[in-house]
PDB file of N, CA and C in Angstrom:
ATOM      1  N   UNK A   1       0.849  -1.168   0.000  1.00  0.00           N
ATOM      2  CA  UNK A   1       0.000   0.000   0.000  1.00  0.00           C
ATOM      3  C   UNK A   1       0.902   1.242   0.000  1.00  0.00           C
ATOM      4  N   UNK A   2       0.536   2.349  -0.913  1.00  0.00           N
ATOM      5  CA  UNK A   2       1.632   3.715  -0.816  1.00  0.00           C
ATOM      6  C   UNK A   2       0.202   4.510  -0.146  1.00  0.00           C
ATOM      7  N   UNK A   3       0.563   5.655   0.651  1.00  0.00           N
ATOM      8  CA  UNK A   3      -0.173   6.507   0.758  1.00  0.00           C
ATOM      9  C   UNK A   3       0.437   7.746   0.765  1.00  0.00           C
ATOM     10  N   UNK A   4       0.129   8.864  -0.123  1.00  0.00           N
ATOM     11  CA  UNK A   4       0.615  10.230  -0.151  1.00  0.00           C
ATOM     12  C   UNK A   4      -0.220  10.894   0.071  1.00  0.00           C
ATOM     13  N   UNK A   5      -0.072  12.317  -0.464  1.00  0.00           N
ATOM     14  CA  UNK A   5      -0.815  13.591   0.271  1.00  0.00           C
ATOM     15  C   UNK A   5      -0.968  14.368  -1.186  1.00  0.00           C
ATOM     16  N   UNK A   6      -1.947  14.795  -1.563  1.00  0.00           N
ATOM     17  CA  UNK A   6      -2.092  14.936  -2.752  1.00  0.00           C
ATOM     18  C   UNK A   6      -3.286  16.269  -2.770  1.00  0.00           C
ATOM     19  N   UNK A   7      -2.075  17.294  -2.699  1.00  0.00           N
ATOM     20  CA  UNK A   7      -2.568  18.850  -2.911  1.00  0.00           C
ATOM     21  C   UNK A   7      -3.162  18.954  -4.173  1.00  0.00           C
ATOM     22  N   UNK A   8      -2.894  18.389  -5.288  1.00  0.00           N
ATOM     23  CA  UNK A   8      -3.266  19.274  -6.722  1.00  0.00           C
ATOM     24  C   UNK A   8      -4.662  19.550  -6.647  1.00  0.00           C
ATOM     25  N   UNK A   9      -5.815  18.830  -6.227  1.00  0.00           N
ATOM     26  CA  UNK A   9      -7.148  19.075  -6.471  1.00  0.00           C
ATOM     27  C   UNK A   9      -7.414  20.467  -5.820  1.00  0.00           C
ATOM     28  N   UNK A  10      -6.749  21.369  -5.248  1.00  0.00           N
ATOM     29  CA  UNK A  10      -6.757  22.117  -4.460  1.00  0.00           C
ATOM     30  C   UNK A  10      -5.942  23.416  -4.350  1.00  0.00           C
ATOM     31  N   UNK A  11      -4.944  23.039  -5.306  1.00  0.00           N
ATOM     32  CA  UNK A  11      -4.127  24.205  -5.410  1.00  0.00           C
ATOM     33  C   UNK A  11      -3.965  25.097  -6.869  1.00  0.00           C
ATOM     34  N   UNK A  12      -4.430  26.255  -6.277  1.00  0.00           N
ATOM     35  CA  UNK A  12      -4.374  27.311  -7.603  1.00  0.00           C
ATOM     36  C   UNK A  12      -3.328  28.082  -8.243  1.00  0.00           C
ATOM     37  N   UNK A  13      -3.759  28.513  -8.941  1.00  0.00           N
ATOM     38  CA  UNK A  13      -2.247  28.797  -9.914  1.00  0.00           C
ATOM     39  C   UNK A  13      -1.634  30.432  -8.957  1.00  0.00           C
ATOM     40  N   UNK A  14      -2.651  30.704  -8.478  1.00  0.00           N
ATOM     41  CA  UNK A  14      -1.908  32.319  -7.546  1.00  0.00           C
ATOM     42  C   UNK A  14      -0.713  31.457  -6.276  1.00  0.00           C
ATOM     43  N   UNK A  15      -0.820  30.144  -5.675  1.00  0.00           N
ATOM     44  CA  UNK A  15      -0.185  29.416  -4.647  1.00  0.00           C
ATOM     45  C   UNK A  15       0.966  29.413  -5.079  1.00  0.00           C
ATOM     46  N   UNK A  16       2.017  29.345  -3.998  1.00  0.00           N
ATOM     47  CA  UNK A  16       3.571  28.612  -4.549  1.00  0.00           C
ATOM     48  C   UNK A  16       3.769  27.894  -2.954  1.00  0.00           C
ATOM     49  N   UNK A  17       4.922  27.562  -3.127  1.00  0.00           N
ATOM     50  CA  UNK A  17       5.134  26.364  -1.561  1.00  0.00           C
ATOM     51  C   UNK A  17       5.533  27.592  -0.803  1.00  0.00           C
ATOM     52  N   UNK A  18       6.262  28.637  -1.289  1.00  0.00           N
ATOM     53  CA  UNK A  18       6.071  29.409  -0.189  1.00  0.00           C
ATOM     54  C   UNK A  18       5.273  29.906   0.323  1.00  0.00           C
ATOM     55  N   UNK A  19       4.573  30.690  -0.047  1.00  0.00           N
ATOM     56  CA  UNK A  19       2.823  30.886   0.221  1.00  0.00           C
ATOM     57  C   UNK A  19       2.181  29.891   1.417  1.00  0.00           C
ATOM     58  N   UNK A  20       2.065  28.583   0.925  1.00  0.00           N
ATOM     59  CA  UNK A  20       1.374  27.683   1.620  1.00  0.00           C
ATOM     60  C   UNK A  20       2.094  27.403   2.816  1.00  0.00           C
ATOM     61  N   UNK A  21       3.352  27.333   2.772  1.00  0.00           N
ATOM     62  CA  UNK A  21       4.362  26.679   4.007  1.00  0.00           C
ATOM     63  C   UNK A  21       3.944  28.284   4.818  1.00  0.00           C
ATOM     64  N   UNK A  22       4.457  29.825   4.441  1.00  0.00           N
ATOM     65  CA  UNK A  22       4.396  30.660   5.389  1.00  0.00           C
ATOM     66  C   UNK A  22       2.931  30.353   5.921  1.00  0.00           C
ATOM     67  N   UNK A  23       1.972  30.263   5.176  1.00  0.00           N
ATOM     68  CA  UNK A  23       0.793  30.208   5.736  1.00  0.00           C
ATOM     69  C   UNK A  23       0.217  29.508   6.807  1.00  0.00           C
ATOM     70  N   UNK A  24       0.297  28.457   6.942  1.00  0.00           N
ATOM     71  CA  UNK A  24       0.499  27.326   7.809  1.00  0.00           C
ATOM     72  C   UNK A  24       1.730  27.095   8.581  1.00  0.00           C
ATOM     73  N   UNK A  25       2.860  27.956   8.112  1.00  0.00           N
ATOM     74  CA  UNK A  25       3.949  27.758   9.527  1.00  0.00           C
ATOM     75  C   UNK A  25       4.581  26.628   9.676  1.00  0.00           C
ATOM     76  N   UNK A  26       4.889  26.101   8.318  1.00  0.00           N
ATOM     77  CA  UNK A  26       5.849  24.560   8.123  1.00  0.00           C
ATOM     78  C   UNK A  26       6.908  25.145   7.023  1.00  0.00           C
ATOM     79  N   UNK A  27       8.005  24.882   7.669  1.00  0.00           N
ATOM     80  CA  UNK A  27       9.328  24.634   6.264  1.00  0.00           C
ATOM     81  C   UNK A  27       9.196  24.820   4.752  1.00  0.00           C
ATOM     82  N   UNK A  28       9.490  25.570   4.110  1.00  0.00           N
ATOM     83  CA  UNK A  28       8.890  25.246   2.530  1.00  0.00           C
ATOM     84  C   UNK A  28       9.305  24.066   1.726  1.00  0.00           C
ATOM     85  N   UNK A  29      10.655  23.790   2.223  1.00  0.00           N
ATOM     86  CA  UNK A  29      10.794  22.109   2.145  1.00  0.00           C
ATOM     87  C   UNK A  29       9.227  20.882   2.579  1.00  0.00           C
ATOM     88  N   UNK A  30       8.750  21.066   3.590  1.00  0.00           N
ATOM     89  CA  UNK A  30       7.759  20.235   3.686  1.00  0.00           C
ATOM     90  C   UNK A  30       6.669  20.151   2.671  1.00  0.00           C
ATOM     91  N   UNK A  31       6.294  21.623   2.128  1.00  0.00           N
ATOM     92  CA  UNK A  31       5.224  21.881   1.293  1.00  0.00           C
ATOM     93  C   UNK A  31       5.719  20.817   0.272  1.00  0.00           C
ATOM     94  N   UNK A  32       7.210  21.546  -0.791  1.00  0.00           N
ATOM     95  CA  UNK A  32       7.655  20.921  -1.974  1.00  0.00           C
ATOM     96  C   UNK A  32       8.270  19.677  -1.573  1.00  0.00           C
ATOM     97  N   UNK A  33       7.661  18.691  -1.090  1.00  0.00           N
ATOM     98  CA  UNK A  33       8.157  17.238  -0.544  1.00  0.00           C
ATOM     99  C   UNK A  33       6.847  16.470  -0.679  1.00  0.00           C
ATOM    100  N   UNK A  34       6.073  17.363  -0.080  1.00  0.00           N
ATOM    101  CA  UNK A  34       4.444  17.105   0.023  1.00  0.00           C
ATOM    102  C   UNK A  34       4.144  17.025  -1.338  1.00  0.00           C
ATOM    103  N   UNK A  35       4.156  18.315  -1.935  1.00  0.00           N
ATOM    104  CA  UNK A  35       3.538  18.037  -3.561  1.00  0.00           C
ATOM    105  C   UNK A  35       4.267  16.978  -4.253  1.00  0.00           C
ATOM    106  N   UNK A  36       5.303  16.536  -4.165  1.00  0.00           N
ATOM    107  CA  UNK A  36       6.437  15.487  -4.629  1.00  0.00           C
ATOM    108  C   UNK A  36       5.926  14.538  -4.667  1.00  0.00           C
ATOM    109  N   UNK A  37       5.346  14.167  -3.425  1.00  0.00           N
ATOM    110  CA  UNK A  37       4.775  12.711  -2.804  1.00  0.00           C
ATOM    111  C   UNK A  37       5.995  12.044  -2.528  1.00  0.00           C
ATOM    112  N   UNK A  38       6.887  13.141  -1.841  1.00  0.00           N
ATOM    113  CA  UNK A  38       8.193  12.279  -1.335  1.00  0.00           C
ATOM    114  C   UNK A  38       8.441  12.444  -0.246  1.00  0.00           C
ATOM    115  N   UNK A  39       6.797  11.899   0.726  1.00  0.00           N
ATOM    116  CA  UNK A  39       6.911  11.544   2.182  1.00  0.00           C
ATOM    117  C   UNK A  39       5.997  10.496   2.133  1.00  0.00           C
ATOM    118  N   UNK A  40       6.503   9.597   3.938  1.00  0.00           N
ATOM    119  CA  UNK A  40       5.851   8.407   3.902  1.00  0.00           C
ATOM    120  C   UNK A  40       5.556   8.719   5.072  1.00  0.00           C
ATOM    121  N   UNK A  41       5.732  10.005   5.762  1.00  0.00           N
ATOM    122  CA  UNK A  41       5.435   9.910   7.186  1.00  0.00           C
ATOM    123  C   UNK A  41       5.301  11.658   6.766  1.00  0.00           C
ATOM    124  N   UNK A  42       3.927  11.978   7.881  1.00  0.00           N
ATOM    125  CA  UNK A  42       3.504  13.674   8.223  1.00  0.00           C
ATOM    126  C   UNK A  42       3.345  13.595   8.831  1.00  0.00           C
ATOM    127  N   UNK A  43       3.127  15.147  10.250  1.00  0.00           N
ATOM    128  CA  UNK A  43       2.831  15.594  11.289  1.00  0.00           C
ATOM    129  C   UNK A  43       1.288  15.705  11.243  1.00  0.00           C
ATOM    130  N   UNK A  44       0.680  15.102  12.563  1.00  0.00           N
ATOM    131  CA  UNK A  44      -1.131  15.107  11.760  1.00  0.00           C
ATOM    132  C   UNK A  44      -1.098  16.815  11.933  1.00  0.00           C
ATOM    133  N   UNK A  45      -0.290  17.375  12.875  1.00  0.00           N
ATOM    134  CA  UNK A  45      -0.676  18.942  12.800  1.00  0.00           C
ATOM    135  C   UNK A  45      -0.418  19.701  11.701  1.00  0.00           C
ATOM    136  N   UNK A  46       0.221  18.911  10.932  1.00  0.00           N
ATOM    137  CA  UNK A  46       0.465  19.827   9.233  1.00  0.00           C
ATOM    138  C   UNK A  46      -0.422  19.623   8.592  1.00  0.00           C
ATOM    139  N   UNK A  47      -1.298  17.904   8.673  1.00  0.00           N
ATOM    140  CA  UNK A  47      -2.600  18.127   7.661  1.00  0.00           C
ATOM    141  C   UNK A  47      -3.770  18.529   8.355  1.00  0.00           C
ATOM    142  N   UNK A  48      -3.891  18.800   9.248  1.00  0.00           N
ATOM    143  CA  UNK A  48      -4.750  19.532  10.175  1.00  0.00           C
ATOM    144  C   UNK A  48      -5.003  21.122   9.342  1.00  0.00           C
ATOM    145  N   UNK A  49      -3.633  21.690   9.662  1.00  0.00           N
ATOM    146  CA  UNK A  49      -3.218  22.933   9.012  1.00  0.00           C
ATOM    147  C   UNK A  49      -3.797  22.983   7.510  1.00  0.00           C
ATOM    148  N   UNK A  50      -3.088  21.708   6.824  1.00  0.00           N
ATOM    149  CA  UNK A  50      -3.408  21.888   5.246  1.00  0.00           C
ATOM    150  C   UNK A  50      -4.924  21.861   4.763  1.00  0.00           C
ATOM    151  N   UNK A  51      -5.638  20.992   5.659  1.00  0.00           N
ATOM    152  CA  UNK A  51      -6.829  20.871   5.576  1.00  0.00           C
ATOM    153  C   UNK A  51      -8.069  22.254   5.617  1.00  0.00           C
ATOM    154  N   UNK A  52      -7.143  23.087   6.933  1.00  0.00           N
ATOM    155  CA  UNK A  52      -7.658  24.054   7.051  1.00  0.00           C
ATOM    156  C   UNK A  52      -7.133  25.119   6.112  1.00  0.00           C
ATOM    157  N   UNK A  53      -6.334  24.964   5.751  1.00  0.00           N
ATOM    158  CA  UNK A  53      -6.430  26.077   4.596  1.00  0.00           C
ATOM    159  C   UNK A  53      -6.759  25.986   3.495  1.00  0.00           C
ATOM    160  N   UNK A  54      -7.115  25.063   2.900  1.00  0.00           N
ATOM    161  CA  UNK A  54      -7.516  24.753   1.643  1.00  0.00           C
ATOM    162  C   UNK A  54      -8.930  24.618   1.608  1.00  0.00           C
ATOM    163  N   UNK A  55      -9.797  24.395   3.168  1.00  0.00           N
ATOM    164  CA  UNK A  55     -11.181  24.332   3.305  1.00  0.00           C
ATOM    165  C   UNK A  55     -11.233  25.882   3.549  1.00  0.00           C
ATOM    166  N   UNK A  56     -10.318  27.122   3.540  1.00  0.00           N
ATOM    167  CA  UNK A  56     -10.856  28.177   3.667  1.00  0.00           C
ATOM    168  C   UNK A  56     -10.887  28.567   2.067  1.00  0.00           C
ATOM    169  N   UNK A  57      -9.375  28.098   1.391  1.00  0.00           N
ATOM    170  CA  UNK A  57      -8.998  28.527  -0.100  1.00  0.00           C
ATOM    171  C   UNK A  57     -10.297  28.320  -0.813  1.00  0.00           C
ATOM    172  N   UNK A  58     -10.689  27.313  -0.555  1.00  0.00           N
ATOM    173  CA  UNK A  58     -11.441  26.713  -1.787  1.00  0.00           C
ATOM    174  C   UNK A  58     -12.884  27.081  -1.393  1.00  0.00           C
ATOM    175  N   UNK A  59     -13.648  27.126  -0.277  1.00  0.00           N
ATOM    176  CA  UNK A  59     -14.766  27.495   0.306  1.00  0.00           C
ATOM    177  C   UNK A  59     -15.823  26.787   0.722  1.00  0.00           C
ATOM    178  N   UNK A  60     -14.934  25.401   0.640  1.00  0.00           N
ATOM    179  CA  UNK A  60     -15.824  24.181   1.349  1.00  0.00           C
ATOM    180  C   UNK A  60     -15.040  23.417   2.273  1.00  0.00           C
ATOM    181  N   UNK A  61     -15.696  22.586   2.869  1.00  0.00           N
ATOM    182  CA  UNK A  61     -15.337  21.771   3.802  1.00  0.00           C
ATOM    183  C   UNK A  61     -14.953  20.983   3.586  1.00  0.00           C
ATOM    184  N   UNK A  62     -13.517  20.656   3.893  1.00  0.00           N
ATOM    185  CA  UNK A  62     -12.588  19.503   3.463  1.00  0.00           C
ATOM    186  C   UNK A  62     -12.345  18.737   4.739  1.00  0.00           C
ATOM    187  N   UNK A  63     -12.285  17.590   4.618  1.00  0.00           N
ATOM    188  CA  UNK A  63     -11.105  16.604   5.615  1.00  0.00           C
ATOM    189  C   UNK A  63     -10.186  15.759   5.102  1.00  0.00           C
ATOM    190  N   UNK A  64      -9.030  15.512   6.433  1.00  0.00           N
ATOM    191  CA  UNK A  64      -8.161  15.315   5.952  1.00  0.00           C
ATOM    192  C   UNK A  64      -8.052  14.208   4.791  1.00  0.00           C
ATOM    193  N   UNK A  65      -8.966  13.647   4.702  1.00  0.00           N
ATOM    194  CA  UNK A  65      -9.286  12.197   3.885  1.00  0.00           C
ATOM    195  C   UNK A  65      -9.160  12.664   2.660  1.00  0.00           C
ATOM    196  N   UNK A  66      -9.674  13.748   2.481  1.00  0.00           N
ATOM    197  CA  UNK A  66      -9.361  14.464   0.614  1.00  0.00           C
ATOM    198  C   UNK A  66      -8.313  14.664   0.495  1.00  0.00           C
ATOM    199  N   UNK A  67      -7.617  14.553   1.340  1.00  0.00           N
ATOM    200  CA  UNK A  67      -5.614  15.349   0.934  1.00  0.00           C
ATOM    201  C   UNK A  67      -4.997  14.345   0.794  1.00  0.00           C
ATOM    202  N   UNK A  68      -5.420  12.648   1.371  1.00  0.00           N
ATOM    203  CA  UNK A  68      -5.134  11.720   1.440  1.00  0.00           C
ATOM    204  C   UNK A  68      -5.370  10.390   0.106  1.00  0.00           C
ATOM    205  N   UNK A  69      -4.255  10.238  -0.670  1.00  0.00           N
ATOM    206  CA  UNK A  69      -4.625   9.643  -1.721  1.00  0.00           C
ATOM    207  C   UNK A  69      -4.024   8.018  -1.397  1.00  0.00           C
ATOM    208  N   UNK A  70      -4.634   6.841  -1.262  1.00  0.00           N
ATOM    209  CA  UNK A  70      -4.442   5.542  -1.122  1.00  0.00           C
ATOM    210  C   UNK A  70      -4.702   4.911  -2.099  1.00  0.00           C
ATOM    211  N   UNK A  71      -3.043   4.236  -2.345  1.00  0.00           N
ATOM    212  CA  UNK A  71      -2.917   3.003  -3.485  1.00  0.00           C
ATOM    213  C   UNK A  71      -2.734   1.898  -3.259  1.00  0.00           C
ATOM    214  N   UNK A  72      -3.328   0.914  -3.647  1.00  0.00           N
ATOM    215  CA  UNK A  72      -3.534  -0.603  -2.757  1.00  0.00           C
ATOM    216  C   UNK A  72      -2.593  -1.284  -3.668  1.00  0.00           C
TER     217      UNK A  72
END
């Protein structure tokens, strides 16, 4: 099973990793690692964070389960 974290449904063309990392208060390394899908391990307080900003970006209610992409 892989499981990554999978921003694209969610991220607009005004975003960059800096943007998102200052925003949320994580490394900009974490952001551009994140979009990579070159982590196997996150802080739940970063998708907590990501969740919440992208349920403000976008104007609906997200959980973390949408950021969460599972391959069997």
């Amino acid at each position: 099973m892989k499981v990554t974290i999978n921003l694209d449904p969610f991220w607009t063309e005004d975003l960059t990793n800096d943007k998102v990392a200052k925003a949320i208060g994580v490394h900009i390394n974490s952001i551009s690692n994140l979009r990579k899908g070159n982590v196997d391990r996150c802080k739940l307080e970063t998708l907590v964070k990501l969740k919440d900003f992208f349920s403000e970006k976008t104007g609906k209610s997200l959980w973390i389960e949408d950021l969460i992409n599972i391959q069997e």
